[in-house]
Protein backbone atom coordinates (compact mmCIF):
# COMPACT_ATOMS: atom_id res chain seq x y z
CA UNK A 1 0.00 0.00 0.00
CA UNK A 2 1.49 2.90 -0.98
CA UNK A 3 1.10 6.68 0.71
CA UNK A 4 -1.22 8.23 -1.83
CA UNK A 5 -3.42 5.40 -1.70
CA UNK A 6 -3.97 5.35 1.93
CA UNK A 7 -4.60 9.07 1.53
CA UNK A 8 -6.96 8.30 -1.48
CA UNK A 9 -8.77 5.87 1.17
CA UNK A 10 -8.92 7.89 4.28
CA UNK A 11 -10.98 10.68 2.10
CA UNK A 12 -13.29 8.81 0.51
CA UNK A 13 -14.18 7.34 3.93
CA UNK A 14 -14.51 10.97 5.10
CA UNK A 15 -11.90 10.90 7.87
CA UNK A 16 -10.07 13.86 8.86
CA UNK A 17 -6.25 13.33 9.29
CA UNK A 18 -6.51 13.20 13.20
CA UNK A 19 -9.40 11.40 13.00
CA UNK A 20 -8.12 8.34 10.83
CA UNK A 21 -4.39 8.62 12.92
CA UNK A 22 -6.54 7.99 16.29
CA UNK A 23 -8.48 5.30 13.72
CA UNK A 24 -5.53 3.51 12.85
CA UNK A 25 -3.57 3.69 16.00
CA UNK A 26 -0.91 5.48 14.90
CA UNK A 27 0.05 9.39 15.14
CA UNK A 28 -0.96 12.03 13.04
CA UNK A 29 2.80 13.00 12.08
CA UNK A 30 3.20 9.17 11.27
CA UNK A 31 -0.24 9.19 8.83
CA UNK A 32 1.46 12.69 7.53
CA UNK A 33 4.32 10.76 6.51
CA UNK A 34 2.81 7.72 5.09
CA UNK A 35 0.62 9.95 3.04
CA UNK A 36 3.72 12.29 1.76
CA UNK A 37 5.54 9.04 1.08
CA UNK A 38 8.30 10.33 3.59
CA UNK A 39 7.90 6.50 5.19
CA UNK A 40 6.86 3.37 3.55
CA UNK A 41 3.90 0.87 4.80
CA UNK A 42 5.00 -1.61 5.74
CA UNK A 43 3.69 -4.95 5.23
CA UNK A 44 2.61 -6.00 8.87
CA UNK A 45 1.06 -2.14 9.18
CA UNK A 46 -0.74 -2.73 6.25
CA UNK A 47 -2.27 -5.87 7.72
CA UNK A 48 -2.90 -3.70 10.59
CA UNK A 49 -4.76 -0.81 8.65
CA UNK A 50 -6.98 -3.37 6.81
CA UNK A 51 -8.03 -5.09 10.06
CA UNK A 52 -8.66 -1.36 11.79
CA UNK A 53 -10.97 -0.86 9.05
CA UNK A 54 -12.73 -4.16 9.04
CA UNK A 55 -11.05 -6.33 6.32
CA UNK A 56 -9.51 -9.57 7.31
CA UNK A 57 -6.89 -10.61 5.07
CA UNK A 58 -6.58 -14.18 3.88
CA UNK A 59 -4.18 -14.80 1.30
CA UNK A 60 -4.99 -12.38 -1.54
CA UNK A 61 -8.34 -11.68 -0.91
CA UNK A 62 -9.85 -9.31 1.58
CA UNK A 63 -13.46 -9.92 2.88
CA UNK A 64 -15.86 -7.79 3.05
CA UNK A 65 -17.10 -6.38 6.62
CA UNK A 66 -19.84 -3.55 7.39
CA UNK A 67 -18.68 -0.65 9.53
CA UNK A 68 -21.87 0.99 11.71
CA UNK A 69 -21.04 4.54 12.13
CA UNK A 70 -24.35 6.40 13.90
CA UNK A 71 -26.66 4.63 12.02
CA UNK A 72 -24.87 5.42 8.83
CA UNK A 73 -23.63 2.17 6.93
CA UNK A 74 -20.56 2.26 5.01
CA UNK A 75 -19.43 -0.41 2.57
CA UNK A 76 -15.82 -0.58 1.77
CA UNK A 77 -14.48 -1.34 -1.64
CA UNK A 78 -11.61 -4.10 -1.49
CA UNK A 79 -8.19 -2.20 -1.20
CA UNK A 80 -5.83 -1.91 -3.99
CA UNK A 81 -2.75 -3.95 -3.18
């Protein structure tokens, strides 16, 4: 996963920066980065980051989950790898 694509994802899920950083676990500085391509994913995070955002990973496919949000129901695509 590279920078611009996590940055690509975290706006079309409507998350601020601070919001997805507290989201993902990770500081807002560290999102900054991985969004400027400063620092690469890597693999294990992006495990990570699928799981915060309810995909399990098996193999090469990624199931689909449901995230509730306020009574607002928001289907993710599958992530581009």
């Amino acid at each position: 996963m590279l920078g611009t694509e996590i940055k690509v994802l975290r706006k079309r899920l409507n998350y601020t920066a601070t919001s997805f950083a507290n989201k993902l676990g990770v500081s807002r500085p560290t999102l900054s980065e991985w969004e400027r391509g400063i620092t690469p994913i890597s693999e294990e995070r992006e495990k990570q980051i699928k799981q915060s955002l309810g995909f399990e990973t098996c193999g090469d496919r990624a199931d689909l989950h449901v995230h509730i949000d306020y009574l607002k129901l928001t289907f993710f695509d599958s992530l581009v790898d």
